[in-house]
Protein backbone atom coordinates (compact mmCIF):
# COMPACT_ATOMS: atom_id res chain seq x y z
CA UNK A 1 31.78 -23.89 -22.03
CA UNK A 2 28.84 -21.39 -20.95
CA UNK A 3 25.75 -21.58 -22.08
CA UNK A 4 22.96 -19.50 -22.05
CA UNK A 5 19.48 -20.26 -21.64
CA UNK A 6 16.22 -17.59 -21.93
CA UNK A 7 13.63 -19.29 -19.57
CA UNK A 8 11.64 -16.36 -19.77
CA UNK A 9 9.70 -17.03 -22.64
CA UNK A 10 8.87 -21.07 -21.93
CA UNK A 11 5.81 -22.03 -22.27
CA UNK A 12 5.99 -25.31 -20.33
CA UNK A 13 3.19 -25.72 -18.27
CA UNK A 14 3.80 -28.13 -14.87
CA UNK A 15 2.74 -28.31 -11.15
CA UNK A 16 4.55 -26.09 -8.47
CA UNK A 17 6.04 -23.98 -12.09
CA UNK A 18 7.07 -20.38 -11.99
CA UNK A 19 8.00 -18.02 -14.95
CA UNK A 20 10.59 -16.33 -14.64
CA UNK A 21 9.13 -13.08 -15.92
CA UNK A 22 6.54 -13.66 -12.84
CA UNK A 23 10.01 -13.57 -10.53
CA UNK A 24 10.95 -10.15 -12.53
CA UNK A 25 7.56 -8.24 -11.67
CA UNK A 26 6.34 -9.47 -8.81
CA UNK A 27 3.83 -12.60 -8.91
CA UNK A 28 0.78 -10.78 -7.32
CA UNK A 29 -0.83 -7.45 -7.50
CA UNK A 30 -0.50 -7.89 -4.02
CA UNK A 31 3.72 -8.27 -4.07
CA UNK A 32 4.00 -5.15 -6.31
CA UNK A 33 1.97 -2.64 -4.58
CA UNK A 34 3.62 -3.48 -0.98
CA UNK A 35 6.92 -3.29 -3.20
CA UNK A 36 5.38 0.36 -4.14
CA UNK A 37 5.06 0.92 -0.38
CA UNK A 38 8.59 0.19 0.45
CA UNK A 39 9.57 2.46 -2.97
CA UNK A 40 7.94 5.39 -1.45
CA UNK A 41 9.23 4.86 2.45
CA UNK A 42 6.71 3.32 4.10
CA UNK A 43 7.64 0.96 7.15
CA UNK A 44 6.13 -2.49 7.74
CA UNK A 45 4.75 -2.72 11.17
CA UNK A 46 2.08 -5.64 12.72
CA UNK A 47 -1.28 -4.16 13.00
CA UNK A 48 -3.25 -7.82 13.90
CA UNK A 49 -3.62 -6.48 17.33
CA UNK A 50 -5.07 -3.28 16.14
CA UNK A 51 -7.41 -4.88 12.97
CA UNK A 52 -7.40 -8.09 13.49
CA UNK A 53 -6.32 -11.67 11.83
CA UNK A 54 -7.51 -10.79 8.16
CA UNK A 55 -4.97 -8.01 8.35
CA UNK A 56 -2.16 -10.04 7.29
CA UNK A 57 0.62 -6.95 6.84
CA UNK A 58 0.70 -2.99 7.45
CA UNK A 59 2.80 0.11 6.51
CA UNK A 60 2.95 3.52 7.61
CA UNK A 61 4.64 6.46 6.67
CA UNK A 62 5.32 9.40 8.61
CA UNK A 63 4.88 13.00 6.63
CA UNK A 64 6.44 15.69 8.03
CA UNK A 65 7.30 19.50 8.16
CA UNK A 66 10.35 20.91 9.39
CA UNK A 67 10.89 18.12 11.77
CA UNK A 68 7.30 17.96 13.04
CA UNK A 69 4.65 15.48 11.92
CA UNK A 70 1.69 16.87 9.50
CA UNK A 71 0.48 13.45 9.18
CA UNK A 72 0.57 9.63 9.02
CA UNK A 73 -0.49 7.29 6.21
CA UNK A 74 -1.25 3.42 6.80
CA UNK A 75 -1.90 1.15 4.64
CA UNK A 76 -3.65 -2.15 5.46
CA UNK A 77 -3.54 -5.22 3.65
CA UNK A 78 -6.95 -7.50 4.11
CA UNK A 79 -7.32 -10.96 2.87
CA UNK A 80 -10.71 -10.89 1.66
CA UNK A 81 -11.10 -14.08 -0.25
CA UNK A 82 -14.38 -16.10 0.54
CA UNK A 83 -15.33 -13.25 2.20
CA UNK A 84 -16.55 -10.65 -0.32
CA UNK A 85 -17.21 -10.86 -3.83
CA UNK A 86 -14.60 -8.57 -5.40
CA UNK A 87 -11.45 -8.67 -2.71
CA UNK A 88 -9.07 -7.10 -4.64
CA UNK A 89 -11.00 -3.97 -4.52
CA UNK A 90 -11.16 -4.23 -1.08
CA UNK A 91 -7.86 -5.75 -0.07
CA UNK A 92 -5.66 -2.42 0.58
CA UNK A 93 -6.83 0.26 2.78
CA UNK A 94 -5.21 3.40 3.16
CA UNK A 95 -5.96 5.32 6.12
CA UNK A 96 -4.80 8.98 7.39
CA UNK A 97 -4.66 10.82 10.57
CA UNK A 98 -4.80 14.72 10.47
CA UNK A 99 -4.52 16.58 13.56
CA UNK A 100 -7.03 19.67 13.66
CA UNK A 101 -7.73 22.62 16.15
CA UNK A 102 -10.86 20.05 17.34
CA UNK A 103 -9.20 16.99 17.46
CA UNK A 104 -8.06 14.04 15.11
CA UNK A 105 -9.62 13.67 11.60
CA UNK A 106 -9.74 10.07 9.92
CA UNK A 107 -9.94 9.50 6.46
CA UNK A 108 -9.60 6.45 4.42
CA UNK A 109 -9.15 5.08 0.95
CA UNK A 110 -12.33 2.59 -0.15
CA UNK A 111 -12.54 0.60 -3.09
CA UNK A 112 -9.49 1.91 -5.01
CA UNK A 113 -7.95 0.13 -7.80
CA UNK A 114 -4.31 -1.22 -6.97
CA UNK A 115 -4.38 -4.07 -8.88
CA UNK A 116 -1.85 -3.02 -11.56
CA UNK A 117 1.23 -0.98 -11.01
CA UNK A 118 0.60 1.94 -12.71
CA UNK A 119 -2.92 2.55 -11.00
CA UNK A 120 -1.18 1.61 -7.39
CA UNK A 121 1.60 4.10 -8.14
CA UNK A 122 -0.89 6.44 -9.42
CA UNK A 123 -3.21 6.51 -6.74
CA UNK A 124 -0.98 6.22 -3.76
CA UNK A 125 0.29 9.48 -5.16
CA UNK A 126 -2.84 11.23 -5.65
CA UNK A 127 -3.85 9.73 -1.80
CA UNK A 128 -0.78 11.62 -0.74
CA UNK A 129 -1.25 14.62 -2.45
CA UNK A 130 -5.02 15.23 -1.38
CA UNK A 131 -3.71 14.27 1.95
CA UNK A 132 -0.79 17.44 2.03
CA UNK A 133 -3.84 19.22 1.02
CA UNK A 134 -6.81 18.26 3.06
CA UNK A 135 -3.72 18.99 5.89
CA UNK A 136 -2.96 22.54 4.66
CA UNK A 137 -6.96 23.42 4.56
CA UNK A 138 -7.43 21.80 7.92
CA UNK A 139 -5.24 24.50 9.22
CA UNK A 140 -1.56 22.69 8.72
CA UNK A 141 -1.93 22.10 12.65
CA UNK A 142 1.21 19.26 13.69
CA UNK A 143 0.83 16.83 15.87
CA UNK A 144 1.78 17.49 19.48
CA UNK A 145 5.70 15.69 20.33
């Protein structure tokens, strides 16, 4: 005989003890928004070397326009804790690169709110969006292959 059993709702507290609504979403702001990430096409890649060991995972994606690249966006996970006093705010960094007639233009996300999904969805959109545009005003100049 099969039986059932909605864990989902328990309320039993205990050592080492995990909902299983917690499973469902995502247990940390942190899990969901590099889920987000990998919803919108970014790739994982190690950037340690490049920012060091409170770096602790990275994404890109590549943007592109008929088969050339406009621009990339990383992101930049940072584990903060102990080491400023709000490190949520501080933990993702998105950064861009936007080629111009003078050279390469950085610009970067600081202190953005991606502690809840619909904010992270939210503003990784409107990142993208001003970055398409920021591209198109810089002169919509490719990078070189």
């Amino acid at each position: 005989m099969f039986q059932q059993t909605n864990q989902s709702n328990s309320t039993t507290q205990g050592e080492n003890f995990l909902f299983i609504k917690d499973l469902q979403t995502g247990s940390t702001h942190s899990h969901i928004f590099r889920n987000i990430l990998i919803e919108f096409g970014y790739t994982k890649f190690d950037a340690k070397s490049i920012k060091g060991d409170i770096c602790y995972d990275a994404y890109f994606k590549d943007f592109k326009s008929r088969d050339e690249l406009k621009f990339t966006i990383f992101c930049y996970c940072y584990e903060l804790k102990g080491i400023v006093e709000d490190p949520e705010l501080l933990e993702f960094e998105l950064e861009c690169q936007i080629e111009t007639e003078r050279g390469v233009i950085g610009i970067q996300s600081v202190q953005w709110n991606f502690t809840n999904r619909v904010d992270a969805k939210t503003n990784l959109e409107y990142f993208q969006a001003k970055m398409d545009l920021i591209w198109t005003s810089f002169g919509a100049k490719s990078f070189p292959k």
